[in-house]
PDB file of N, CA and C in Angstrom:
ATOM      1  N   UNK A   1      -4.120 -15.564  10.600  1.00  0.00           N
ATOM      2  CA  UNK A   1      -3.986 -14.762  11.798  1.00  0.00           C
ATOM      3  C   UNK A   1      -5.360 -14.378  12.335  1.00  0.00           C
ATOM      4  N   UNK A   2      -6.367 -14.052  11.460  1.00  0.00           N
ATOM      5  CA  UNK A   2      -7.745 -13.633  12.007  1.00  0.00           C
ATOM      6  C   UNK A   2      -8.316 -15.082  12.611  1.00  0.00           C
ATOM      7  N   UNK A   3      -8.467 -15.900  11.935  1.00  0.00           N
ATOM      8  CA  UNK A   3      -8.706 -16.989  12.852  1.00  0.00           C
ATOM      9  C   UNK A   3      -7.744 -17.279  14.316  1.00  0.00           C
ATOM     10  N   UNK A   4      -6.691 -16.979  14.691  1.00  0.00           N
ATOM     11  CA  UNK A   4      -6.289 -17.313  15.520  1.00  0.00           C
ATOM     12  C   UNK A   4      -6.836 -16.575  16.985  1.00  0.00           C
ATOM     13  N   UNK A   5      -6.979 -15.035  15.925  1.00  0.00           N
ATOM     14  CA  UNK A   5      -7.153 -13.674  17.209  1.00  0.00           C
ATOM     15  C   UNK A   5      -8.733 -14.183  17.657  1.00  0.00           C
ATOM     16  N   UNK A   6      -9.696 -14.644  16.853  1.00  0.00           N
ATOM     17  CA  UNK A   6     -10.615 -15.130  16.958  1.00  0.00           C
ATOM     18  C   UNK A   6     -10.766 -16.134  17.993  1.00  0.00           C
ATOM     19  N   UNK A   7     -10.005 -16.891  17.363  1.00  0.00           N
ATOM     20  CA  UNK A   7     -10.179 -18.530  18.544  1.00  0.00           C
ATOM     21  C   UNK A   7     -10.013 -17.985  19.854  1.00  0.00           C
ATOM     22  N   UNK A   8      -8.900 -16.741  19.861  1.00  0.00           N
ATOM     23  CA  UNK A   8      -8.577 -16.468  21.166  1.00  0.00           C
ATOM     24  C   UNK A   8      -9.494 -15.833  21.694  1.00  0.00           C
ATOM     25  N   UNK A   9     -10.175 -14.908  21.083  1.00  0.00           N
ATOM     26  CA  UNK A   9     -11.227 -13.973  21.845  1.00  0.00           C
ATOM     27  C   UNK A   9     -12.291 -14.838  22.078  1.00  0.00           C
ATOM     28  N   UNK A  10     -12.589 -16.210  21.560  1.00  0.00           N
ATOM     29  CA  UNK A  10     -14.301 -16.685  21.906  1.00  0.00           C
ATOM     30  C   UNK A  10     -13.591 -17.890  23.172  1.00  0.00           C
ATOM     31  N   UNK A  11     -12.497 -18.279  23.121  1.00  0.00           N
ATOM     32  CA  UNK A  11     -12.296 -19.782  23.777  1.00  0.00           C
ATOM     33  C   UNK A  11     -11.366 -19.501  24.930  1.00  0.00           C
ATOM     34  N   UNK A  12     -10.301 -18.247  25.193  1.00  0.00           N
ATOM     35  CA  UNK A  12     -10.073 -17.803  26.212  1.00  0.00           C
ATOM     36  C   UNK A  12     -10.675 -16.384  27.389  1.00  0.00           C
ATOM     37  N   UNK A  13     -10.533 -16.172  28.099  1.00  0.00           N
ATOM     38  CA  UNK A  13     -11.206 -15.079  28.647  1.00  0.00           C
ATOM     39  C   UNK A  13     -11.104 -13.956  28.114  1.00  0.00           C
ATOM     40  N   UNK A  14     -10.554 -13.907  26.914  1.00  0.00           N
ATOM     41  CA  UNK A  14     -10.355 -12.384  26.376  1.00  0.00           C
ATOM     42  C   UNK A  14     -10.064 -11.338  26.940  1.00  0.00           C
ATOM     43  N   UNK A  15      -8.736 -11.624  27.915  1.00  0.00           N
ATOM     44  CA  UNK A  15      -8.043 -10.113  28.314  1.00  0.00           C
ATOM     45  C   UNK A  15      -7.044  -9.745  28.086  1.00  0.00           C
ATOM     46  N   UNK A  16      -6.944  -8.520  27.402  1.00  0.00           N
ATOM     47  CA  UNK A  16      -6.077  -8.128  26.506  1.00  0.00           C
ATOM     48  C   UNK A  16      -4.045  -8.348  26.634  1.00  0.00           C
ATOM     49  N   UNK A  17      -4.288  -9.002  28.051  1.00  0.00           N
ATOM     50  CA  UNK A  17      -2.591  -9.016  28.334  1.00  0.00           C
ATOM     51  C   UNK A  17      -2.734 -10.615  27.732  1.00  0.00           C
ATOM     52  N   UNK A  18      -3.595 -11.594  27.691  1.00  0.00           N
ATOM     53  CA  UNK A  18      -3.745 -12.961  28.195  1.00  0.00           C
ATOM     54  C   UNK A  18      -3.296 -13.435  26.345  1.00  0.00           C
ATOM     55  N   UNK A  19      -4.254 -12.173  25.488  1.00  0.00           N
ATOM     56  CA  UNK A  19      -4.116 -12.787  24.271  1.00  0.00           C
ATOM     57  C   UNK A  19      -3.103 -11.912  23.377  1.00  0.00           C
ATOM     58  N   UNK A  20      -2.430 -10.890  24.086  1.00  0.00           N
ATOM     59  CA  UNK A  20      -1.043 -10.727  23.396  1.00  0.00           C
ATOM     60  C   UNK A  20       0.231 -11.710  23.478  1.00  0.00           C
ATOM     61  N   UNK A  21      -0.107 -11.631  24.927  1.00  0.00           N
ATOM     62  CA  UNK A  21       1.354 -13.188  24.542  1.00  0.00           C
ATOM     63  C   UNK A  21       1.141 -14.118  24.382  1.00  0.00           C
ATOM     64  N   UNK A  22       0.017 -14.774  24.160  1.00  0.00           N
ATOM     65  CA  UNK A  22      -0.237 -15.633  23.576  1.00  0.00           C
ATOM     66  C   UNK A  22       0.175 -15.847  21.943  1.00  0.00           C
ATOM     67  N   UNK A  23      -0.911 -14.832  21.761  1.00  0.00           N
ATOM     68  CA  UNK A  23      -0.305 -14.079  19.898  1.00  0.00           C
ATOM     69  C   UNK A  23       1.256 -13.981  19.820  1.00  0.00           C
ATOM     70  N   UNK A  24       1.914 -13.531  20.232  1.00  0.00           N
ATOM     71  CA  UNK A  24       2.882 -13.060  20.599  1.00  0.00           C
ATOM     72  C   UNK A  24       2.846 -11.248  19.674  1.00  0.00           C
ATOM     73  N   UNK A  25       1.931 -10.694  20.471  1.00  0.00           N
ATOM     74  CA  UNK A  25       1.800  -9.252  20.272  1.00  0.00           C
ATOM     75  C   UNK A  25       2.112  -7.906  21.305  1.00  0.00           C
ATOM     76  N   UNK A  26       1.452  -6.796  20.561  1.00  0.00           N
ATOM     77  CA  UNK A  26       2.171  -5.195  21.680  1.00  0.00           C
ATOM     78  C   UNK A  26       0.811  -4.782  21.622  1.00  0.00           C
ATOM     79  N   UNK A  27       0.907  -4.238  23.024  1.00  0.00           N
ATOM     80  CA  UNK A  27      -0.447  -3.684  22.854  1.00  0.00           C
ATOM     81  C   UNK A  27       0.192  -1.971  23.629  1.00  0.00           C
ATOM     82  N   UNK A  28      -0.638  -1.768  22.003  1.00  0.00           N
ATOM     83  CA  UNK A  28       0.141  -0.503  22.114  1.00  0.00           C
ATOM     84  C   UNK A  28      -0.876   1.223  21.958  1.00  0.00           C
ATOM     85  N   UNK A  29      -1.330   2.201  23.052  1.00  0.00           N
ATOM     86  CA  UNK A  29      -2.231   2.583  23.167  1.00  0.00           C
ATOM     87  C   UNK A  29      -3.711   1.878  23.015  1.00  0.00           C
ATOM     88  N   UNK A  30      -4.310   2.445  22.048  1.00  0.00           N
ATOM     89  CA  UNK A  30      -5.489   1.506  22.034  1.00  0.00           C
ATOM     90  C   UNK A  30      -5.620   0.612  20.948  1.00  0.00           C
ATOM     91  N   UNK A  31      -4.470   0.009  20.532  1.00  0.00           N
ATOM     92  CA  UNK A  31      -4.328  -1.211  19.501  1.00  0.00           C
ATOM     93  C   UNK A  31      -3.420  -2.429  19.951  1.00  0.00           C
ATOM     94  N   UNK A  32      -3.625  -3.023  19.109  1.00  0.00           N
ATOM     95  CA  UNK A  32      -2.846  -4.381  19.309  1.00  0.00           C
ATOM     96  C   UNK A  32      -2.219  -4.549  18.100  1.00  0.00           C
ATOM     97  N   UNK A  33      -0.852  -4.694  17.937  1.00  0.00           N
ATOM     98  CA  UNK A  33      -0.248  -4.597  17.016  1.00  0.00           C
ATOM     99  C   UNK A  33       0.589  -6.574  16.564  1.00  0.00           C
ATOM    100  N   UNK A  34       0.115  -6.838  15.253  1.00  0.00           N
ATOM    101  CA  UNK A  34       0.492  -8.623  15.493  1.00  0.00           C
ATOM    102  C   UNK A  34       1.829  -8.204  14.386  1.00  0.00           C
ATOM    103  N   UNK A  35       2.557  -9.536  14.358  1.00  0.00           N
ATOM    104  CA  UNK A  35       3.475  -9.527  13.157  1.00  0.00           C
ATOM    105  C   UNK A  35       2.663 -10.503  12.403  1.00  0.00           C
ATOM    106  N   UNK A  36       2.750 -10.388  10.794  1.00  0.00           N
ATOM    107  CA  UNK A  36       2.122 -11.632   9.926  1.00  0.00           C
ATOM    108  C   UNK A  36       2.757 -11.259   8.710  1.00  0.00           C
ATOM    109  N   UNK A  37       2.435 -12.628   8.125  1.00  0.00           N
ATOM    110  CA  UNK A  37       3.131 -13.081   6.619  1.00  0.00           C
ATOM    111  C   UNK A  37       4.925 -13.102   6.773  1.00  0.00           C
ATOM    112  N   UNK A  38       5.010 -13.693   7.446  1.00  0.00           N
ATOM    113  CA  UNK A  38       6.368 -14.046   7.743  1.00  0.00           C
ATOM    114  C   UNK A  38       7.073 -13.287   8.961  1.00  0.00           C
ATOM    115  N   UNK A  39       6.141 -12.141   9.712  1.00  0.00           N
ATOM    116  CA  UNK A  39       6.883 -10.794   9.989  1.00  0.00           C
ATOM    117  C   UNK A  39       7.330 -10.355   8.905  1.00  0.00           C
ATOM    118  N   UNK A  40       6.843  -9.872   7.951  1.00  0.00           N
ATOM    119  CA  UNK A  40       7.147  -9.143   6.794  1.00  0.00           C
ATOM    120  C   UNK A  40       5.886  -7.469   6.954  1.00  0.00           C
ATOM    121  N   UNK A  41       4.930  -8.121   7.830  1.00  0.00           N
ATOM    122  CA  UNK A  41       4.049  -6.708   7.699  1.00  0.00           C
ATOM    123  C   UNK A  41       3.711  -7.007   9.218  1.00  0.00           C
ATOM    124  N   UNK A  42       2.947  -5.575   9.957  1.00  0.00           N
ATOM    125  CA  UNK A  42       2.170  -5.241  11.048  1.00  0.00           C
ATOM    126  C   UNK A  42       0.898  -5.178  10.340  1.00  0.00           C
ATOM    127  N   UNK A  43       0.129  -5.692  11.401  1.00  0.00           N
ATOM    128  CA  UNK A  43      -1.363  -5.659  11.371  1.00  0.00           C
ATOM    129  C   UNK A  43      -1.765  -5.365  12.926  1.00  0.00           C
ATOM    130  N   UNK A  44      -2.052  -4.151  12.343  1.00  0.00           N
ATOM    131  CA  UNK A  44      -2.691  -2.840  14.086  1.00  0.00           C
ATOM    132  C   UNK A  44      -3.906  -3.422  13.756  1.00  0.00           C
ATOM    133  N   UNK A  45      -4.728  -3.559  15.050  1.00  0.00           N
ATOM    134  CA  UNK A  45      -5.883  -3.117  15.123  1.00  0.00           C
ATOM    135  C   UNK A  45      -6.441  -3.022  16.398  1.00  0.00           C
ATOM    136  N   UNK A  46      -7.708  -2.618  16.337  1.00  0.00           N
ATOM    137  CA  UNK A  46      -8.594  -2.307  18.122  1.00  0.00           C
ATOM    138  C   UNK A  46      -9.441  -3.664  18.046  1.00  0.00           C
ATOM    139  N   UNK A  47      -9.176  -3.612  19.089  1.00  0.00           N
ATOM    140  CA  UNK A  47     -10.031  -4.968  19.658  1.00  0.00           C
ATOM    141  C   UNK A  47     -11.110  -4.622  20.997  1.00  0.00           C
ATOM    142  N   UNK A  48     -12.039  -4.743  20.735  1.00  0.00           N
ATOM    143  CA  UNK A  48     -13.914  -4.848  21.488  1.00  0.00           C
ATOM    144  C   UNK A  48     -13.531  -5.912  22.404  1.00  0.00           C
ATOM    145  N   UNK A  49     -12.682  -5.987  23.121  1.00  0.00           N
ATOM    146  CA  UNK A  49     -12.682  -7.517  24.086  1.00  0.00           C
ATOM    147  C   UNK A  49     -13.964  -8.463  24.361  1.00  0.00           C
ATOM    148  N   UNK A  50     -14.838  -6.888  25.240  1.00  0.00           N
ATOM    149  CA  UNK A  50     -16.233  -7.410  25.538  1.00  0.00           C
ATOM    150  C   UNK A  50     -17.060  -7.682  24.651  1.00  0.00           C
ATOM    151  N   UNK A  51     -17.031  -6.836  23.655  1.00  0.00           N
ATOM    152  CA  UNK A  51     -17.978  -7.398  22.510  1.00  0.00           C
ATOM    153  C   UNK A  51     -17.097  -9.013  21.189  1.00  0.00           C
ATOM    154  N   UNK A  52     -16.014  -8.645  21.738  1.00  0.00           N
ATOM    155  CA  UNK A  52     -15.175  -9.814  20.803  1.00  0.00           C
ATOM    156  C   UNK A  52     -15.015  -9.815  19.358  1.00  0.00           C
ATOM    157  N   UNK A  53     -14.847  -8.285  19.056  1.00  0.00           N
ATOM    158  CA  UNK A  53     -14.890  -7.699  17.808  1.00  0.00           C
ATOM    159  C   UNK A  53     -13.325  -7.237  17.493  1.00  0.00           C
ATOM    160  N   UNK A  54     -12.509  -7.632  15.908  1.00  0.00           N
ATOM    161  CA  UNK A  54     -11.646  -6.971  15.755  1.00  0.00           C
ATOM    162  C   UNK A  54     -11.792  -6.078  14.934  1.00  0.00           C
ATOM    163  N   UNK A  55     -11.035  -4.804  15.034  1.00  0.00           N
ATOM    164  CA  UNK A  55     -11.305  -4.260  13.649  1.00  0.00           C
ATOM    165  C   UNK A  55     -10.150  -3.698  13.347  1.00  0.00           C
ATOM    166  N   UNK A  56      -9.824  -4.070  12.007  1.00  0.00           N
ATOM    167  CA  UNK A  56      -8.245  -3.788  11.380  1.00  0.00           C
ATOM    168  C   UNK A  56      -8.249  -2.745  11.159  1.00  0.00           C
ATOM    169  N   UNK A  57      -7.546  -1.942  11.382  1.00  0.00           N
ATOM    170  CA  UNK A  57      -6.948   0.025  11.052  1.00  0.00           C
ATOM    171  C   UNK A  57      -6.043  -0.196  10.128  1.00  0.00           C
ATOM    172  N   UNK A  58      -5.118  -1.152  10.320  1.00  0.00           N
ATOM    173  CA  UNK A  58      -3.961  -1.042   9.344  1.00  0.00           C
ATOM    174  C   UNK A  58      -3.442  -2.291   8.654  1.00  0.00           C
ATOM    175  N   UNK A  59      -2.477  -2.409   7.224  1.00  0.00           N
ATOM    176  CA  UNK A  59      -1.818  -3.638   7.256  1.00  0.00           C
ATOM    177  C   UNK A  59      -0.618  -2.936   6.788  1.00  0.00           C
ATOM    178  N   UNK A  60       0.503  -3.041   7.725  1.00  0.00           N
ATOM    179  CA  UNK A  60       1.552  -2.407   6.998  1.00  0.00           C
ATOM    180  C   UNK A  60       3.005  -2.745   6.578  1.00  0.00           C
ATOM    181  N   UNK A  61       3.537  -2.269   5.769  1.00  0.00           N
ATOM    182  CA  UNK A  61       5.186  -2.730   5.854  1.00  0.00           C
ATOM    183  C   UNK A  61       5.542  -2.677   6.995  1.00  0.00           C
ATOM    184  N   UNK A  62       6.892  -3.122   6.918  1.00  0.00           N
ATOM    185  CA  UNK A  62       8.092  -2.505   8.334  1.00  0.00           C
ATOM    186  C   UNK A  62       8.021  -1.008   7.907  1.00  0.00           C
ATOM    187  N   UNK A  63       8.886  -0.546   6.761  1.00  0.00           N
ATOM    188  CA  UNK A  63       9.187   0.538   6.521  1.00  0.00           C
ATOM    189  C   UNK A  63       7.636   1.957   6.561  1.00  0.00           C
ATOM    190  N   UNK A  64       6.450   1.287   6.325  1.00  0.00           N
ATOM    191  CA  UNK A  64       5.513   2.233   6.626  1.00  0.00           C
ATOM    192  C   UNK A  64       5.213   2.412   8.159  1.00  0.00           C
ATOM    193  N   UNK A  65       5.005   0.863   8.387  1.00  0.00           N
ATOM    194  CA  UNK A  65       5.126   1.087  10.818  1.00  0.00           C
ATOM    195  C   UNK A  65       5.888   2.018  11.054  1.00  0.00           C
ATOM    196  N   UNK A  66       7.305   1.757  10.164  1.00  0.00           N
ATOM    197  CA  UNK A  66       8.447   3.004  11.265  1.00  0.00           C
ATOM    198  C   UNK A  66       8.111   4.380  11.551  1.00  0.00           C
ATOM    199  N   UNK A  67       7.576   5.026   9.939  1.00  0.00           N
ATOM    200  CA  UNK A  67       6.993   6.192   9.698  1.00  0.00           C
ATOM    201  C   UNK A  67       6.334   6.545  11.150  1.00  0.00           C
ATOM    202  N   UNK A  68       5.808   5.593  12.205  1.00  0.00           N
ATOM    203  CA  UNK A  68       4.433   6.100  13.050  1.00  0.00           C
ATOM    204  C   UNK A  68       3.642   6.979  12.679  1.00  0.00           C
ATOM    205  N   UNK A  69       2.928   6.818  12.050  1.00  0.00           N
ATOM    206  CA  UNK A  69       1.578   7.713  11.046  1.00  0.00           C
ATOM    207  C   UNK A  69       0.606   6.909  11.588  1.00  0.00           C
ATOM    208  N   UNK A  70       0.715   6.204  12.065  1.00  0.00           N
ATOM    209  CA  UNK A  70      -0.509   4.569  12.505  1.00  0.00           C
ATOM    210  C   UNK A  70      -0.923   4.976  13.955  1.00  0.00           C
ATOM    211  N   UNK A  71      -0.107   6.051  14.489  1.00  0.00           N
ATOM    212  CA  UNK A  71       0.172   6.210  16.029  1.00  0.00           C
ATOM    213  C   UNK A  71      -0.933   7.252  16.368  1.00  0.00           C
ATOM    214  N   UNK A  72      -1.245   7.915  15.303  1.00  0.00           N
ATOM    215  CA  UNK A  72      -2.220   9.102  15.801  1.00  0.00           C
ATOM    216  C   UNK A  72      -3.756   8.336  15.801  1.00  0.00           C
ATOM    217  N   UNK A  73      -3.847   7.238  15.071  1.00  0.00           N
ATOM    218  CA  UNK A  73      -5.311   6.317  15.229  1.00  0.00           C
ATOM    219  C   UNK A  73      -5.425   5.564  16.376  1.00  0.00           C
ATOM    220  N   UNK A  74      -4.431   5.819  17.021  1.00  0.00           N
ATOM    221  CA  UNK A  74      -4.270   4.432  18.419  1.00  0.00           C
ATOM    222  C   UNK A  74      -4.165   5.370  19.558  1.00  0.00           C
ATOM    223  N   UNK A  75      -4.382   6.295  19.520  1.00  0.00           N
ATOM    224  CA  UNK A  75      -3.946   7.605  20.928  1.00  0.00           C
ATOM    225  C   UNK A  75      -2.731   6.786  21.151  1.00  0.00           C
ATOM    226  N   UNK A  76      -1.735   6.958  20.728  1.00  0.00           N
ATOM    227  CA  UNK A  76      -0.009   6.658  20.957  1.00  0.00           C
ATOM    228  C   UNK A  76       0.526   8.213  21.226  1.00  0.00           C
TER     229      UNK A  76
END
């Protein structure tokens, strides 16, 4: 998955609507939220568009996402 968010941020224009559906992701306050490992976990994180930086906040279950505890790091 990091290689993919990657490929996307250096080889497309990197704007944030362009490489969620692409990903097929939410962009949700100030994160981007992917499904990985089967959709078995969320992986939040903020993304630097301009600088083309990710940085992971979270890797979580379903059952820990639901909690929204992840929501107060993302201004949600």
């Amino acid at each position: 998955m990091a290689n993919k968010i990657e490929d996307e941020l250096v080889h497309a224009s990197a704007q944030p609507r362009q490489l969620t559906a692409k990903l097929h992701a939410a962009h949700i306050g100030n994160c981007v939220v992917f499904n990985v490992g089967g959709n078995k976990f969320r992986l939040i994180a903020k993304i630097a568009f301009r600088r083309q930086i990710v940085y992971v906040r979270f890797i979580l279950t379903h059952k820990e996402y639901d909690k929204e505890a992840w929501k107060n790091d993302c201004k949600c």
